[in-house]
Protein backbone atom coordinates (compact mmCIF):
# COMPACT_ATOMS: atom_id res chain seq x y z
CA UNK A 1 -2.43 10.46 -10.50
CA UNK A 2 -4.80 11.50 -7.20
CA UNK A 3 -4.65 8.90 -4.58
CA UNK A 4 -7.15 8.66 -1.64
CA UNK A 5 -7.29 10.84 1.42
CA UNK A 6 -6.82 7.89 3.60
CA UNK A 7 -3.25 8.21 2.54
CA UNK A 8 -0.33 10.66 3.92
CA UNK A 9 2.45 12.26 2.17
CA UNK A 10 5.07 12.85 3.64
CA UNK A 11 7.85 15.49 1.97
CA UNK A 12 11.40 14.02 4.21
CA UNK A 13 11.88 11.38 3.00
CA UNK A 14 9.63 11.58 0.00
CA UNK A 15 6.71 9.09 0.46
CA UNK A 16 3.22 8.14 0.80
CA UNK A 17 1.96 6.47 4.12
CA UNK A 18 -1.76 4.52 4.80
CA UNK A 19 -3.13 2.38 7.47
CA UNK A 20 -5.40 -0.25 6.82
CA UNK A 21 -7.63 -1.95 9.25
CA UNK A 22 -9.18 -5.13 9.37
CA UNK A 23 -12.18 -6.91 11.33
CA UNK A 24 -9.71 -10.00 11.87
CA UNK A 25 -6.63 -11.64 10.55
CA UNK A 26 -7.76 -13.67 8.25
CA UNK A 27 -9.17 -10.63 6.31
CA UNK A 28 -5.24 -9.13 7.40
CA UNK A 29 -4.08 -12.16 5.71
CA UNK A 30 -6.03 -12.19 2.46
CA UNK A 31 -5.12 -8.47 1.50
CA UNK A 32 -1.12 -9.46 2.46
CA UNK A 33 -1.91 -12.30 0.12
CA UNK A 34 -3.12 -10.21 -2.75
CA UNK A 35 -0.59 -7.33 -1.78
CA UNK A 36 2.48 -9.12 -2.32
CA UNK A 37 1.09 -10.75 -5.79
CA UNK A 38 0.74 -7.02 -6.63
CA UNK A 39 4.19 -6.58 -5.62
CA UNK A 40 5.62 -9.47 -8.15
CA UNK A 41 3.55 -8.60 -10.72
CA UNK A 42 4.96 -4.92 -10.74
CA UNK A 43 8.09 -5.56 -9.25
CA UNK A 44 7.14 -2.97 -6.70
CA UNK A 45 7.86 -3.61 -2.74
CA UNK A 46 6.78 -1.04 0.02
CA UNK A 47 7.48 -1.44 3.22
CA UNK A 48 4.81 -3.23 5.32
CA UNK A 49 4.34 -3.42 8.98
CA UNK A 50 1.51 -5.33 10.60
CA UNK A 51 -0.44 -6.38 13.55
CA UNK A 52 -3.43 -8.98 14.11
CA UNK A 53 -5.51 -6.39 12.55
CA UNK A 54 -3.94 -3.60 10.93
CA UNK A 55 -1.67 -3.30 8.29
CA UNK A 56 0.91 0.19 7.68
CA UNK A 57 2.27 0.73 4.21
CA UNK A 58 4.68 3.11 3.15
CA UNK A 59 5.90 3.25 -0.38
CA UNK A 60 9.01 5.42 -0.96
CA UNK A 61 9.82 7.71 -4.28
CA UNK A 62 11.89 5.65 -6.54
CA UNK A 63 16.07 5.74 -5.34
CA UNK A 64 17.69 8.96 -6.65
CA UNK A 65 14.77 10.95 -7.28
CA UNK A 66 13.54 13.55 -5.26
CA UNK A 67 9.60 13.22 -5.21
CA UNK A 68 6.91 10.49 -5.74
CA UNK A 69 5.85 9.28 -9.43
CA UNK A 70 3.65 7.69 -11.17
CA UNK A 71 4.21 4.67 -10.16
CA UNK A 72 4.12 5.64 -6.55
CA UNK A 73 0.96 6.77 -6.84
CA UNK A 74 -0.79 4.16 -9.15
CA UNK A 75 0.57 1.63 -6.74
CA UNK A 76 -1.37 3.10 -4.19
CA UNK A 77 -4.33 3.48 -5.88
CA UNK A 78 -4.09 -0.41 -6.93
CA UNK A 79 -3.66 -1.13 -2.96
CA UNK A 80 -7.08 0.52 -2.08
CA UNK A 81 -8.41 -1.55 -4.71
CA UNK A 82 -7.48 -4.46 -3.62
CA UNK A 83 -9.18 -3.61 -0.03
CA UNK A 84 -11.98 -2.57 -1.61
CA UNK A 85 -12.34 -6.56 -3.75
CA UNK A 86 -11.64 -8.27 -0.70
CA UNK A 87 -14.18 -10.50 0.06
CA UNK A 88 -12.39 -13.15 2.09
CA UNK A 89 -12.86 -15.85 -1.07
């Protein structure tokens, strides 16, 4: 599965890496909002790290294996997705 440009892969440790940016924190807050229902419904967790306006996100290949997956990948894509929804509602 092909994620977006806007995100880095790194090869040591295996991982992908993207930065989103918001125009304020509420907007910040309503994607952290949606991201971490994401995150129960898959049982997925990247590591997050955050500002007023920015969000990083790195999401790490599954323990014991030595590259990214599927899941790695799709998770990703469902993360841009979720930007690209957010409407503040």
């Amino acid at each position: 599965m092909a994620v977006s440009s806007s995100w880095h892969e790194r090869k040591r440790p295996p991982r992908l890496e993207r930065r989103y940016e918001f125009p304020n924190y509420e907007a910040l807050r309503d994607f952290l909002d949606r991201a971490a229902e994401l995150s129960e419904r898959e049982g997925f967790y990247p590591d997050l790290g955050f500002g007023r306006d920015y969000v990083n996100v790195t999401i790490h290949a599954a323990e014991g294996e030595d590259g990214l997956g599927d899941a790695q990948r799709r998770f990703a894509v469902e993360l841009d997705a979720l930007l690209a929804s957010g409407n503040g509602d």
